[in-house]
Protein backbone atom coordinates (compact mmCIF):
# COMPACT_ATOMS: atom_id res chain seq x y z
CA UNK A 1 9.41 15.14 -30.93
CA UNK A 2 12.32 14.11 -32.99
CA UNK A 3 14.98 11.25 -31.05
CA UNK A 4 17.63 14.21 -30.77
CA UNK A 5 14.81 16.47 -28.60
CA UNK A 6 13.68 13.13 -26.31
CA UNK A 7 16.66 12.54 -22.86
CA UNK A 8 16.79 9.85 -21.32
CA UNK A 9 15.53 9.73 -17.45
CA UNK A 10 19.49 9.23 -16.74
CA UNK A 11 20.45 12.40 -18.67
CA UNK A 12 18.32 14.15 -17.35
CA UNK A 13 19.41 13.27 -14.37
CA UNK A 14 23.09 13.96 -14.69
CA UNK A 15 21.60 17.52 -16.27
CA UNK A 16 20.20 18.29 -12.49
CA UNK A 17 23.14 17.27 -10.98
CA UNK A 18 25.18 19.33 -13.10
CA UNK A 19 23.10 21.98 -12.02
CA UNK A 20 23.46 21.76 -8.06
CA UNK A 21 27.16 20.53 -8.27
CA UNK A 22 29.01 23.87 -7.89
CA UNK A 23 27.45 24.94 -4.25
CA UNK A 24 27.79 21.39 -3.35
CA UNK A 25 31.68 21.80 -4.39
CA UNK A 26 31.45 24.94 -2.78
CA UNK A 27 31.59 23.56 0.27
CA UNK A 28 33.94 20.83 -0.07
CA UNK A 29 31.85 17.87 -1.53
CA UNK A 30 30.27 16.59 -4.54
CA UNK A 31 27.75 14.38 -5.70
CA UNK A 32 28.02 11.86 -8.84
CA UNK A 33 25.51 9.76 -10.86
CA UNK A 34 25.57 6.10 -10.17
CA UNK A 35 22.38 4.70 -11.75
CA UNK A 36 18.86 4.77 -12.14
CA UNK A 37 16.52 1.79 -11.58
CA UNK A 38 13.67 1.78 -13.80
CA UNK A 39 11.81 -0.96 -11.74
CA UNK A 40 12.27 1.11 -8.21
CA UNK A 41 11.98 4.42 -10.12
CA UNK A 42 15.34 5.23 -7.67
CA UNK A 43 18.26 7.00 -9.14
CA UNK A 44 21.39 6.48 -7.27
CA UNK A 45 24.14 8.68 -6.32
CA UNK A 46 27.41 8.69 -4.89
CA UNK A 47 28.02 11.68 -2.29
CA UNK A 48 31.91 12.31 -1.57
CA UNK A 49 34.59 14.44 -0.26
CA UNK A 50 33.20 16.64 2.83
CA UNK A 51 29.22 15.49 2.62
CA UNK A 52 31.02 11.94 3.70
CA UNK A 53 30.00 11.75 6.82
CA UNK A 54 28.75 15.03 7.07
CA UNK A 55 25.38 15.15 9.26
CA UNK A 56 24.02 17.47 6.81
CA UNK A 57 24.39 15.30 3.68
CA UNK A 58 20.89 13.55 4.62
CA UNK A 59 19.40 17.08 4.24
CA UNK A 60 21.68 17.83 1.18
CA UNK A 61 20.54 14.37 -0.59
CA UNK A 62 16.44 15.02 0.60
CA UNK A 63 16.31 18.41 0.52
CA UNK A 64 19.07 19.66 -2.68
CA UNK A 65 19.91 16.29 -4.88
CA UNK A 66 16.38 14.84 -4.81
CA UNK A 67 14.62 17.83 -5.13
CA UNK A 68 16.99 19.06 -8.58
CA UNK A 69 16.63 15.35 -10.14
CA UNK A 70 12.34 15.39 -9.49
CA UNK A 71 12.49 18.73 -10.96
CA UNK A 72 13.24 17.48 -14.13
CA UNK A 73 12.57 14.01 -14.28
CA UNK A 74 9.35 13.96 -12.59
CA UNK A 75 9.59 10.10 -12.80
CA UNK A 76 11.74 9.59 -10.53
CA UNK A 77 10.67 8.89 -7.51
CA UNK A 78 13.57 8.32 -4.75
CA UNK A 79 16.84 9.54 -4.57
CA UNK A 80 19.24 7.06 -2.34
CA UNK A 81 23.07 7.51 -1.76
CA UNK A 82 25.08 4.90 -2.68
């Protein structure tokens, strides 16, 4: 695999959010990369507009974000908002 073909665990993380961004800005929110911890194998994101303090953003971070990001960065292993 030549260095061009190899992303980085954080680009491959913005990649899946990327992905799930529009239906989150579909319904008035959006989600942004903060960081990813090697050590903790935690990526952190930043949820805003309408998913602050929306009682569903637990299930959109569990259930949509961390789902996308282990999809294709396996090694990750939590997803916290930030």
């Amino acid at each position: 695999m030549s260095m061009e073909q190899t992303a980085s665990t954080e680009d491959l993380i913005r990649e899946a959010l990327t992905s799930i961004r529009d239906a989150i800005q579909m319904d008035g929110g959006d989600v942004e990369f903060v960081s990813y911890d090697e050590l903790t194998k935690t990526a952190f994101v930043s949820l805003q507009g309408a998913c602050v303090g929306c009682p569903a953003s637990v299930m959109t971070l569990k259930m949509g974000v961390e789902r996308a990001i282990k999809k294709v960065a396996p090694e990750v292993e939590y997803v916290e908002a930030v």
